[in-house]
C-alpha atoms as a PDB file:
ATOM      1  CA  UNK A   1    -169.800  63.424   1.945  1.00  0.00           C
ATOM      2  CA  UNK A   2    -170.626  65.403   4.909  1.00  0.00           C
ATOM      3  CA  UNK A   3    -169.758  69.158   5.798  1.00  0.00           C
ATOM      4  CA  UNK A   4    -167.525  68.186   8.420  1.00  0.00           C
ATOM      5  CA  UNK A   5    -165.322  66.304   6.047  1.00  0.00           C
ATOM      6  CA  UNK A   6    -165.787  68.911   3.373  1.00  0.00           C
ATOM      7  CA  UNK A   7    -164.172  71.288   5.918  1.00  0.00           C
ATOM      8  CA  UNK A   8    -161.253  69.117   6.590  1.00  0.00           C
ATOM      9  CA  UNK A   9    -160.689  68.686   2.979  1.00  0.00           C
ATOM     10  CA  UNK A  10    -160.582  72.101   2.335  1.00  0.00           C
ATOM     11  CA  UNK A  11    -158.479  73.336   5.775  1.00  0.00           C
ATOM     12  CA  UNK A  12    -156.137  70.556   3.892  1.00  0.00           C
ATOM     13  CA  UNK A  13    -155.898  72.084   0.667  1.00  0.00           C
ATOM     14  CA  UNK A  14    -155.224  75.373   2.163  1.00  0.00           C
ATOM     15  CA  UNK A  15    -152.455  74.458   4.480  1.00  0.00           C
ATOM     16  CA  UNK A  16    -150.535  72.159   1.918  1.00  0.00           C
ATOM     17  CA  UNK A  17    -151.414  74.648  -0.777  1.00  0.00           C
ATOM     18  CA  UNK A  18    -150.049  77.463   2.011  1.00  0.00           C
ATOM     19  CA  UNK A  19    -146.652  75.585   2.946  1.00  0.00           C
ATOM     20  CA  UNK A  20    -145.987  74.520  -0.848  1.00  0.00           C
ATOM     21  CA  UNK A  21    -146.068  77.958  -1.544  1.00  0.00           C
ATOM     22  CA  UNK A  22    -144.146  79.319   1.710  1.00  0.00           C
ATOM     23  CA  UNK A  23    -141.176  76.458   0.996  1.00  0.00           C
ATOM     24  CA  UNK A  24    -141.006  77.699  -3.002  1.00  0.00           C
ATOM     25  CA  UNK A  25    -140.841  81.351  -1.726  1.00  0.00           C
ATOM     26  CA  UNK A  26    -138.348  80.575   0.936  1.00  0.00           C
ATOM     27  CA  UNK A  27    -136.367  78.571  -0.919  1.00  0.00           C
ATOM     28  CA  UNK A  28    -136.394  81.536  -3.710  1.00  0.00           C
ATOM     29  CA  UNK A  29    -135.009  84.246  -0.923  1.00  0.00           C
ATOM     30  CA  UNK A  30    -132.586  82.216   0.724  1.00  0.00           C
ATOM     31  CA  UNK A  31    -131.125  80.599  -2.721  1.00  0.00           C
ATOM     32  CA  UNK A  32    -131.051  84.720  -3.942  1.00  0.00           C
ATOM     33  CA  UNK A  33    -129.356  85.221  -0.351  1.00  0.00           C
ATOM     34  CA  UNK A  34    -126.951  82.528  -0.749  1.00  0.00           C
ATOM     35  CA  UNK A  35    -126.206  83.565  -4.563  1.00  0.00           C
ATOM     36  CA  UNK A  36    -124.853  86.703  -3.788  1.00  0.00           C
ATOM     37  CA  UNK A  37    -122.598  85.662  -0.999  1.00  0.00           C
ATOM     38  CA  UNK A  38    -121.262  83.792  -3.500  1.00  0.00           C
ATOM     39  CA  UNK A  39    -120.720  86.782  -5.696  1.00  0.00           C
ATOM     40  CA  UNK A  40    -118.879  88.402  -2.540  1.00  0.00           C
ATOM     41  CA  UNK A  41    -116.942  85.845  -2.393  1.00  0.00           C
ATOM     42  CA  UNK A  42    -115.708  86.091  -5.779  1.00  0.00           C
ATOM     43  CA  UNK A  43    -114.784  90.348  -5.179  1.00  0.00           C
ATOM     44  CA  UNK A  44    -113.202  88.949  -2.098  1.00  0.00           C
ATOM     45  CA  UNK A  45    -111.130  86.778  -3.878  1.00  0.00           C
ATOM     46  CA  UNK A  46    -110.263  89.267  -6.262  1.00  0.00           C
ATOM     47  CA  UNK A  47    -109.957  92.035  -3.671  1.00  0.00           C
ATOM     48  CA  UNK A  48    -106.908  89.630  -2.432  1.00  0.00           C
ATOM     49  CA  UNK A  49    -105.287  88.496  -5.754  1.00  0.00           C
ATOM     50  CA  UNK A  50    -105.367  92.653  -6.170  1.00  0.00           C
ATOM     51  CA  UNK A  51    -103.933  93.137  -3.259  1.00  0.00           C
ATOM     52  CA  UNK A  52    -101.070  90.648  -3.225  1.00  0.00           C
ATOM     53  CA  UNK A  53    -100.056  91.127  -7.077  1.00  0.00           C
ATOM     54  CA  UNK A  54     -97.966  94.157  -5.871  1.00  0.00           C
ATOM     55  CA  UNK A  55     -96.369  92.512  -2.935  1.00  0.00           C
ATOM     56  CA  UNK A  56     -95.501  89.551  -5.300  1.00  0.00           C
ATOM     57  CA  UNK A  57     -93.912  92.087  -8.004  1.00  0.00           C
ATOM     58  CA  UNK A  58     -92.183  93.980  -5.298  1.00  0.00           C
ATOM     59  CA  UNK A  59     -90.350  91.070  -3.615  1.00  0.00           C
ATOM     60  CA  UNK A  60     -89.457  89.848  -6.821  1.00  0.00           C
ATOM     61  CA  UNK A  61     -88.031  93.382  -8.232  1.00  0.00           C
ATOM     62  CA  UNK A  62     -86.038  93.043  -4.821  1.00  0.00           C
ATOM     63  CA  UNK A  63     -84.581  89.499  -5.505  1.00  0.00           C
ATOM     64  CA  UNK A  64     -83.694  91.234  -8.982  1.00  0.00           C
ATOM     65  CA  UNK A  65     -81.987  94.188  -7.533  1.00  0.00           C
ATOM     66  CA  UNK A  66     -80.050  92.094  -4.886  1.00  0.00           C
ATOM     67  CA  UNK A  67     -78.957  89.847  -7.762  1.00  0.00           C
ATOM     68  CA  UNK A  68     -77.729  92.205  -9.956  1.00  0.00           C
ATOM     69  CA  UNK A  69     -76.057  94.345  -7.180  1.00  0.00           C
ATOM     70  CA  UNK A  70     -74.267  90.896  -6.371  1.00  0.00           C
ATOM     71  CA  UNK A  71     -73.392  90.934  -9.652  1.00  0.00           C
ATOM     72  CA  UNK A  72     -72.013  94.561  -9.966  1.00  0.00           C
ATOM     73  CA  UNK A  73     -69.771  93.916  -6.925  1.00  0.00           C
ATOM     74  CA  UNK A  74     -68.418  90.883  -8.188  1.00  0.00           C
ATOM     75  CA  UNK A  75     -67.517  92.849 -11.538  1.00  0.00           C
ATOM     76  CA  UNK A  76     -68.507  90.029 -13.517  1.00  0.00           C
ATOM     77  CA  UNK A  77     -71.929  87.763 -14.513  1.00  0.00           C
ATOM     78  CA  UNK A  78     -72.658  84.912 -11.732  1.00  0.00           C
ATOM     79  CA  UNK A  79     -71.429  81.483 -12.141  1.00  0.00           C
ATOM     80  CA  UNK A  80     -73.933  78.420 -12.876  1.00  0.00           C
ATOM     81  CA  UNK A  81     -73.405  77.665  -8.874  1.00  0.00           C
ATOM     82  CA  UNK A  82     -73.876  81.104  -7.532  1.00  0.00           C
ATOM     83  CA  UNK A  83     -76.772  81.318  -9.782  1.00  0.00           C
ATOM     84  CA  UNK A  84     -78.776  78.182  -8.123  1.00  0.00           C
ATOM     85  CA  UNK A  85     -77.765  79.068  -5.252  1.00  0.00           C
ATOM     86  CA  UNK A  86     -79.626  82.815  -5.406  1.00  0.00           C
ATOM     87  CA  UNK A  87     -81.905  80.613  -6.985  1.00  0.00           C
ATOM     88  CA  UNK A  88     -82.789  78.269  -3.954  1.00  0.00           C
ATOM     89  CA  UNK A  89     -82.664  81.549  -1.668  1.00  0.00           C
ATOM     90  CA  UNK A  90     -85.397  83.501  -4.049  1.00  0.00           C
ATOM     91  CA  UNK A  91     -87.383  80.093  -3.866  1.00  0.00           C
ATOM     92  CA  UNK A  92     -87.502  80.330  -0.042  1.00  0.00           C
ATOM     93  CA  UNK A  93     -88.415  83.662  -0.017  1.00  0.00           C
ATOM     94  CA  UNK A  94     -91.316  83.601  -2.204  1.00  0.00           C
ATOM     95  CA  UNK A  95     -92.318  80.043  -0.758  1.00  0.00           C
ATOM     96  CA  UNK A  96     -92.615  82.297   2.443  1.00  0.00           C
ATOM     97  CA  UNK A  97     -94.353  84.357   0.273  1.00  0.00           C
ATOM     98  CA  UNK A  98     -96.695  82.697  -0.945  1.00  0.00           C
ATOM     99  CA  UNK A  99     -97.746  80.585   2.517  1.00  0.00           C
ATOM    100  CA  UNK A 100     -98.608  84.038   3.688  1.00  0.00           C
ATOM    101  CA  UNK A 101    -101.450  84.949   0.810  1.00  0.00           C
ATOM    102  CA  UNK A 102    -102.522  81.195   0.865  1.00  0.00           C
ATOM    103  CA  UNK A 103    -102.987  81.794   4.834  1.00  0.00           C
ATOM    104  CA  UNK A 104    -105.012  85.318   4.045  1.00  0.00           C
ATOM    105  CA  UNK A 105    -107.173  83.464   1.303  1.00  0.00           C
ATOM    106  CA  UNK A 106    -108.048  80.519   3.761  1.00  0.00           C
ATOM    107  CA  UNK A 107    -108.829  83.129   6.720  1.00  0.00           C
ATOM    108  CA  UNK A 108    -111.414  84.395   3.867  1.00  0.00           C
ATOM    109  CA  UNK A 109    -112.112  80.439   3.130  1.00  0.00           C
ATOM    110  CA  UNK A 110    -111.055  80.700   0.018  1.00  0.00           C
ATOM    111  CA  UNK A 111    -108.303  78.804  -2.316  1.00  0.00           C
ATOM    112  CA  UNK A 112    -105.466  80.903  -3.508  1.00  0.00           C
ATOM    113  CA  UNK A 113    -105.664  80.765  -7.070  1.00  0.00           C
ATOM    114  CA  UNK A 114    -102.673  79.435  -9.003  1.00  0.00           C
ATOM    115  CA  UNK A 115    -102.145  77.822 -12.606  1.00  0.00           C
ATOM    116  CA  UNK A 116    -101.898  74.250 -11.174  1.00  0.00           C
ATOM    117  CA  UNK A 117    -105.012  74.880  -9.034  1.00  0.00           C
ATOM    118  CA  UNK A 118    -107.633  76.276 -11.305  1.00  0.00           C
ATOM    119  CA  UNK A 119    -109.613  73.563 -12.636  1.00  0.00           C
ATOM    120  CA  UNK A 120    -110.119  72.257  -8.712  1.00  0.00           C
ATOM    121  CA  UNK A 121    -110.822  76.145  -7.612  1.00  0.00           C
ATOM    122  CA  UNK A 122    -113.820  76.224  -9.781  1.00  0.00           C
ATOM    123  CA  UNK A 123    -114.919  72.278  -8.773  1.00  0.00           C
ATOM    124  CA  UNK A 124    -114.713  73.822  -4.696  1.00  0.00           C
ATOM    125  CA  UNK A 125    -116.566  76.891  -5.577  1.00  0.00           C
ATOM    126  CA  UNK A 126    -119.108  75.160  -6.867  1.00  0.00           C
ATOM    127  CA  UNK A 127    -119.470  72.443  -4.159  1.00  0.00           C
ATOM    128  CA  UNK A 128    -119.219  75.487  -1.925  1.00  0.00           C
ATOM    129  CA  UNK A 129    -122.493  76.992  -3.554  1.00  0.00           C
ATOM    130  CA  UNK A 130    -124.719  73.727  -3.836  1.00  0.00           C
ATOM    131  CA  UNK A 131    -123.694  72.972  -0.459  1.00  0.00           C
ATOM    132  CA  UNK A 132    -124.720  76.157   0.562  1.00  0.00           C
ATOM    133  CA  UNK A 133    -127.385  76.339  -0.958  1.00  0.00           C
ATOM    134  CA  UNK A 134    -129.237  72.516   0.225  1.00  0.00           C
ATOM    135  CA  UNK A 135    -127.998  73.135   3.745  1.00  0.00           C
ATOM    136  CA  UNK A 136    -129.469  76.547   3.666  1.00  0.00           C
ATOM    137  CA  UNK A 137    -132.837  75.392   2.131  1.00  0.00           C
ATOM    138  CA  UNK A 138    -133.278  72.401   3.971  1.00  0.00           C
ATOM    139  CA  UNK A 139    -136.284  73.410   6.172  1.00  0.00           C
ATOM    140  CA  UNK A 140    -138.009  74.777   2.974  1.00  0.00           C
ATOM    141  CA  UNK A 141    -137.993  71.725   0.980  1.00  0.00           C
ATOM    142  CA  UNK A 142    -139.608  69.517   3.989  1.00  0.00           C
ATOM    143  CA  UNK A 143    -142.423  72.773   4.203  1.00  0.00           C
ATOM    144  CA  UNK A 144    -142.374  72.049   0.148  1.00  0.00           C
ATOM    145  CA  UNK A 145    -142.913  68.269   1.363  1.00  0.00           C
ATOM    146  CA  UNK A 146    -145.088  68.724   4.032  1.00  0.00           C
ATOM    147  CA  UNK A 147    -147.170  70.987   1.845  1.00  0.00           C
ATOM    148  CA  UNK A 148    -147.471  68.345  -1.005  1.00  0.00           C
ATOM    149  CA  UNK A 149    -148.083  65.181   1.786  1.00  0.00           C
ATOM    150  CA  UNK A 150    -151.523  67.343   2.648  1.00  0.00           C
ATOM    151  CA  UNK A 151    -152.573  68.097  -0.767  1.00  0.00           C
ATOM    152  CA  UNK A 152    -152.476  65.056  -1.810  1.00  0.00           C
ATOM    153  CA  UNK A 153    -153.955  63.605   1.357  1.00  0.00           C
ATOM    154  CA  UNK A 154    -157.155  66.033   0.899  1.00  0.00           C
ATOM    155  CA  UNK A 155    -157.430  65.275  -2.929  1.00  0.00           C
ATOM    156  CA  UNK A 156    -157.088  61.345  -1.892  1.00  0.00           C
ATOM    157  CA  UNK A 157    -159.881  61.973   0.833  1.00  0.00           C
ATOM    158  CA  UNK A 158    -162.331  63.998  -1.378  1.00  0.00           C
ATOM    159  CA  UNK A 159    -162.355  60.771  -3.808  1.00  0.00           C
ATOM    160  CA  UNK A 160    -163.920  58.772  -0.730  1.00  0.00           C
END
């Protein structure tokens, strides 16, 4: 084997050795990165679910207090009728409600959590992190590749 091939062999192992190792690194800072805007996400979420449990508690205390004033000027305890009727009017009101912290939560991107929801909120979070985290680290596994192709070009050559 000659020195000029010995060269190339080694400029070889060097750079693949050099982008393996700048594509592991990368990928390590931007998956970190990524990781904790996925925490922030999760204070956001609570941040809103905070922030909309006393609106939720007030409107209801209000439907409450309407009721019962209804009530009080009747003099007597509503009927089955007059009761699904307040009903149906509470339901639009918190329907309202709700749309609005759903629309606050998706102007974060996020899911409004509910009871019916859960299972599926933790399924899109997660998508939402892997996704993430390969779009984000896309460029460091081809250096990772790129980095490997070389090595294993210059150990293939040094056999010759």
């Amino acid at each position: 084997m000659d020195t000029c091939s010995l060269v190339i062999i080694i400029a070889l192992f060097v750079v693949g050795l050099g982008l393996t190792i700048g594509g592991l690194v990368g990928a390590v800072v931007v998956s970190r990165r990524d990781l904790g805007s996925a925490e922030q996400r999760v204070a956001e979420m609570e941040r809103l679910r905070e922030k909309h449990r006393p609106e939720t508690a007030a409107l209801r205390a209000d439907l409450d207090a309407r009721r019962t004033a209804e009530a009080d000027r009747l003099g007597r305890t509503l009927t089955v009728e007059e009761r699904e009727r307040w009903n149906a009017s509470d339901e639009v009101e918190m329907n309202a409600l709700r749309a609005q912290h759903e629309a606050e939560f998706a102007a974060s991107g996020l899911v409004r959590p509910t009871n019916g929801n859960i299972a599926q909120l933790a399924q899109h979070e997660s998508q939402w992190v892997v996704g993430r985290l390969v779009d984000a680290n896309r460029g460091n596994l081809w250096m990772l590749g790129a980095g490997i192709v070389l090595q294993t070009v210059a150990s293939i050559w040094s056999l010759f």
